[in-house]
N, C-alpha and C. Protein backbone atom coordinates (compact mmCIF):
# COMPACT_ATOMS: atom_id res chain seq x y z
N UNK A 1 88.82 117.17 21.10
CA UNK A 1 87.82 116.16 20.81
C UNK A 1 88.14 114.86 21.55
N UNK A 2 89.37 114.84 21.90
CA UNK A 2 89.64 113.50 22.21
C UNK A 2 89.05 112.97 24.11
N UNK A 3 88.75 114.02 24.53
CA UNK A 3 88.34 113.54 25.56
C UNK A 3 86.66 113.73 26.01
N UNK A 4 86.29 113.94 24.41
CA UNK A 4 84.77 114.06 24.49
C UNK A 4 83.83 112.65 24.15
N UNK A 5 82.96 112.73 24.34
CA UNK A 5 82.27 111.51 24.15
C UNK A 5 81.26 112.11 23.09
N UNK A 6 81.34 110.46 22.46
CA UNK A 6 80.47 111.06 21.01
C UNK A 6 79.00 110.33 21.71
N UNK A 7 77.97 111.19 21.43
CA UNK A 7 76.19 111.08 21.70
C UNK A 7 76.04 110.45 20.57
N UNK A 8 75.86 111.09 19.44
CA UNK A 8 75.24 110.68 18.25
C UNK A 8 76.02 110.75 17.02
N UNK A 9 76.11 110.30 16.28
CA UNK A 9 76.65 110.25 14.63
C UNK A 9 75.64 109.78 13.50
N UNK A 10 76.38 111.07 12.54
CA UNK A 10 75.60 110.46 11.31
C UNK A 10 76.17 110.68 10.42
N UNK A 11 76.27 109.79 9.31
CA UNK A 11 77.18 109.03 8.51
C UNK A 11 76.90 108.96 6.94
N UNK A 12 77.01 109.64 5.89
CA UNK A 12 76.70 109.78 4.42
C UNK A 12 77.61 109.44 3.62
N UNK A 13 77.77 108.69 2.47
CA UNK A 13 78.43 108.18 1.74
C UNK A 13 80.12 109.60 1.61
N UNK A 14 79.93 110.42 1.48
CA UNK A 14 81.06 111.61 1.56
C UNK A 14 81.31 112.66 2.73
N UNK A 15 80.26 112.53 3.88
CA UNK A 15 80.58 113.64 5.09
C UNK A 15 80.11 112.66 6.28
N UNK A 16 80.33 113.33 7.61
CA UNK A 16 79.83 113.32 8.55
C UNK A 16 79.64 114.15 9.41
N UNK A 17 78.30 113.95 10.18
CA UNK A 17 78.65 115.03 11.59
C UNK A 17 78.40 114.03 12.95
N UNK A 18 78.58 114.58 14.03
CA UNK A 18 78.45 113.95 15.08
C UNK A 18 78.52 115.00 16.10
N UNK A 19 77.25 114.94 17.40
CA UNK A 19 76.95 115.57 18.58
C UNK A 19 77.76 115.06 19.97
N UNK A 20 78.54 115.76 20.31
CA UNK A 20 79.21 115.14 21.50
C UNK A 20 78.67 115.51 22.93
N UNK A 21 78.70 114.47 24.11
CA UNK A 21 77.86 114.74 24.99
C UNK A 21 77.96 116.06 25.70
N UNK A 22 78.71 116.83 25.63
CA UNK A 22 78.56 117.97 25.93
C UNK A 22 77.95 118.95 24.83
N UNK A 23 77.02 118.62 24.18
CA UNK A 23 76.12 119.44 23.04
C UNK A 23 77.17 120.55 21.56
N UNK A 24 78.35 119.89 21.48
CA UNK A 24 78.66 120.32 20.11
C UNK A 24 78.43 119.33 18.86
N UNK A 25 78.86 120.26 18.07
CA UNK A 25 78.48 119.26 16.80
C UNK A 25 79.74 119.99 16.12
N UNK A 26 80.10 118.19 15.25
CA UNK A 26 81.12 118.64 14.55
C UNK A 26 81.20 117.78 13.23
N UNK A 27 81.55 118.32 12.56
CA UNK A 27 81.56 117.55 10.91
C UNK A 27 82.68 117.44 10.28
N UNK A 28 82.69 116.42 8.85
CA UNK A 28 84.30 116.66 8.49
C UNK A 28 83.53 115.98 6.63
N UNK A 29 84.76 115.82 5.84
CA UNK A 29 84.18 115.54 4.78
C UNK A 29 83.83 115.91 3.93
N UNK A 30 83.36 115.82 2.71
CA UNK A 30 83.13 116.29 1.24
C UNK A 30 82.26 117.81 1.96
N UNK A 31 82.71 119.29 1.20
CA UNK A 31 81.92 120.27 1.20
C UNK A 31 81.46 121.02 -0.04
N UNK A 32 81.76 120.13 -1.39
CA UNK A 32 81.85 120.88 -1.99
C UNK A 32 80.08 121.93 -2.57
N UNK A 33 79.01 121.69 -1.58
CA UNK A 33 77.75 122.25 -1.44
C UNK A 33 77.81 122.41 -0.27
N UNK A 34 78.43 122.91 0.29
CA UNK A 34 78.16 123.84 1.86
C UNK A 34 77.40 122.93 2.98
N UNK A 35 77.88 121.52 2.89
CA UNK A 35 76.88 120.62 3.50
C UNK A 35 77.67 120.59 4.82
N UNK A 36 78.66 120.86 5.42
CA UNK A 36 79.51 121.10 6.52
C UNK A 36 78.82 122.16 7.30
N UNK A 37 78.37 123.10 7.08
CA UNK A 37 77.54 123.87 7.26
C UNK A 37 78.87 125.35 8.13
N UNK A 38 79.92 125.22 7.71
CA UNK A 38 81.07 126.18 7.91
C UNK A 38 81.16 127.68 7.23
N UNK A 39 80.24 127.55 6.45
CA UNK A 39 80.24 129.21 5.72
C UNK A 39 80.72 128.81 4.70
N UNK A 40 81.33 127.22 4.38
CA UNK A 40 82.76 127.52 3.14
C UNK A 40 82.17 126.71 2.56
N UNK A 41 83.04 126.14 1.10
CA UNK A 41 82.76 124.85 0.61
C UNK A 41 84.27 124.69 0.69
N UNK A 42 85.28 124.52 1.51
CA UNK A 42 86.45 124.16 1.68
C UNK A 42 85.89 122.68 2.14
N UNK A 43 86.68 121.41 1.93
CA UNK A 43 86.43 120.01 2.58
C UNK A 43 87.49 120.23 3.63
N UNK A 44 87.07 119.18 4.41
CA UNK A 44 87.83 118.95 5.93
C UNK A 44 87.98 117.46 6.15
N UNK A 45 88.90 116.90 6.21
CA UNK A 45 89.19 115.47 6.62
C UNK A 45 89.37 115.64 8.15
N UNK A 46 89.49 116.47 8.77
CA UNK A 46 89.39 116.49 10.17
C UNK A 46 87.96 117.15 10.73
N UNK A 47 87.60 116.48 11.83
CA UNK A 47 86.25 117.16 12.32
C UNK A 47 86.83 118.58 12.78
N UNK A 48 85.40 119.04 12.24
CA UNK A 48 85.65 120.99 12.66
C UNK A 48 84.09 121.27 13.37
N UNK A 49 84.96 122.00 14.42
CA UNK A 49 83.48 122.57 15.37
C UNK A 49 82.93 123.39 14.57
N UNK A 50 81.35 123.22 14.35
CA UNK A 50 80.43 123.69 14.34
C UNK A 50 79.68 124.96 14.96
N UNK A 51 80.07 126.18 15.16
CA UNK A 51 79.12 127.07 16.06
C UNK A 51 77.58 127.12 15.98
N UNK A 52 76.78 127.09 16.76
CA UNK A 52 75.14 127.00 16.74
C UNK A 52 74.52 128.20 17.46
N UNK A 53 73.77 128.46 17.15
CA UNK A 53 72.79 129.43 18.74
C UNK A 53 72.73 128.00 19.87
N UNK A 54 72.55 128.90 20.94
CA UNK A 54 72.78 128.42 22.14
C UNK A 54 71.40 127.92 22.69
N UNK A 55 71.53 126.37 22.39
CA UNK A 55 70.54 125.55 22.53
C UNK A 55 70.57 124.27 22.20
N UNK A 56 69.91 123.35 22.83
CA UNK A 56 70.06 121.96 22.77
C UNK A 56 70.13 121.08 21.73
N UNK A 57 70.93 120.31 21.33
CA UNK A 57 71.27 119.81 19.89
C UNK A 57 70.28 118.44 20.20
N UNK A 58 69.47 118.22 19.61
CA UNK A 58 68.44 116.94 19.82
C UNK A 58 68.95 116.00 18.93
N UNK A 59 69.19 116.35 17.46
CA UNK A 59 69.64 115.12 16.27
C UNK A 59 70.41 115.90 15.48
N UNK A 60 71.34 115.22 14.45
CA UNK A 60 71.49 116.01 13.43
C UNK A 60 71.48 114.67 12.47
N UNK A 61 71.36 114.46 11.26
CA UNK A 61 71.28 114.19 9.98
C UNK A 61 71.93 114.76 8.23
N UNK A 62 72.40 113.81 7.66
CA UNK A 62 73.27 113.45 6.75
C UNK A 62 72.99 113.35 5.68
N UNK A 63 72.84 113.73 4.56
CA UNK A 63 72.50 113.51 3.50
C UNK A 63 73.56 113.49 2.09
N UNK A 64 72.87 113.57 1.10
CA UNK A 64 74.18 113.54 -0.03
C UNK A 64 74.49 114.47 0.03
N UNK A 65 73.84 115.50 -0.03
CA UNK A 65 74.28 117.08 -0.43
C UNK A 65 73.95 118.22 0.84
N UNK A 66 73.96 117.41 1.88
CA UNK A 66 73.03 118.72 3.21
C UNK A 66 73.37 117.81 4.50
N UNK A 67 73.31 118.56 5.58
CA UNK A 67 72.90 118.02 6.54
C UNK A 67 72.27 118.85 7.22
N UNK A 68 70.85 118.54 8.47
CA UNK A 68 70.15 118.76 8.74
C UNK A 68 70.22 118.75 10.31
N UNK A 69 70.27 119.89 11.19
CA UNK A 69 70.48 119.85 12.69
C UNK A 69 69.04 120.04 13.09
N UNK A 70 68.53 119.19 14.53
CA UNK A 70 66.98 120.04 15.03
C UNK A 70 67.41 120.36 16.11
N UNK A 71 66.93 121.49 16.66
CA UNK A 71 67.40 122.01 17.82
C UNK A 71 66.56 121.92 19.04
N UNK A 72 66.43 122.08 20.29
CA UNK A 72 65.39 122.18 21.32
C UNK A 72 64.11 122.69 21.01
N UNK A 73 64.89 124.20 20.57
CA UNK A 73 63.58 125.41 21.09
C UNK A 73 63.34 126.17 19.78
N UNK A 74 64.51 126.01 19.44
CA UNK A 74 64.67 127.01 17.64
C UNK A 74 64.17 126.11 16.49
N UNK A 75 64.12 124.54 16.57
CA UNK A 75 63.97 123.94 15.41
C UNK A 75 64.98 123.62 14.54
N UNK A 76 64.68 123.84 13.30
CA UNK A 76 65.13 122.29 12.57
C UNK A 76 66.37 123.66 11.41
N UNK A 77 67.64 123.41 10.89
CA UNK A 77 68.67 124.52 10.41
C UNK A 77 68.92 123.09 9.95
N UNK A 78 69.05 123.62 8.11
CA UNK A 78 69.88 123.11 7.41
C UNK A 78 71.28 124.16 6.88
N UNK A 79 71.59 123.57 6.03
CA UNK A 79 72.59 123.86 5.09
C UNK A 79 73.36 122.65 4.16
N UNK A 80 73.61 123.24 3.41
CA UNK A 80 74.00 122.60 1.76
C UNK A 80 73.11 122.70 1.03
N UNK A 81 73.36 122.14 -0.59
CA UNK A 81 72.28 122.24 -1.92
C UNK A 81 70.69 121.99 -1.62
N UNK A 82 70.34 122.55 -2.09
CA UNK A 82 68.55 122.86 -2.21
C UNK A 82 68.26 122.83 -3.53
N UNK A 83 68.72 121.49 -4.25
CA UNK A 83 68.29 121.29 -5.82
C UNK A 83 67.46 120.65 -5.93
N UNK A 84 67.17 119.73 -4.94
CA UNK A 84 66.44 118.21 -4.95
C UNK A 84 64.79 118.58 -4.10
C-alpha cells in the first residue's frame, strides 16, 4: 500500500474504505455486519484488499452498517446489514 496513491476515501464513524489509483479498494475497521465486505465479520485495524470483478471502481461509500461500491459496467455491490 505504501507506494500506492490513494484516489478516493470514505470515511464512517467505525470503518473505512478507500480506491487507490491503480483501481483497488481497500477497507479496515468495525465488521461486526459484514460492512468490510471480506466474507467475514472479523474487524481489521489494518487496510485489507478487497477482491472485485474486473472492472472500473468509479466510487465507493460508507455507511454505519454497509458500504456501497459502483462499478463501471456491472453497477452498484453492496455488503453489510440490510435492516434499515
Amino acid at each position: 500500500i505504501s507506494t500506492q496513491q490513494i484516489l478516493q476515501l470514505s470515511i464512517f464513524s467505525n470503518h473505512s474504505a478507500f480506491i487507490t489509483t491503480n483501481n483497488i479498494l481497500y477497507v479496515s475497521g468495525n465488521n461486526d455486519f459484514g460492512q468490510l465486505g471480506d466474507g467475514t465479520t472479523i474487524s481489521s485495524s489494518q487496510p485489507k484488499r478487497i477482491h472485485l470483478p474486473d472492472d472500473i471502481i468509479v466510487d465507493v461509500a460508507t455507511g454505519e452498517k454497509h458500504t456501497i461500491v459502483l462499478l463501471n459496467t456491472i453497477g452498484t455491490l453492496a455488503t453489510g446489514n440490510n435492516d434499515e
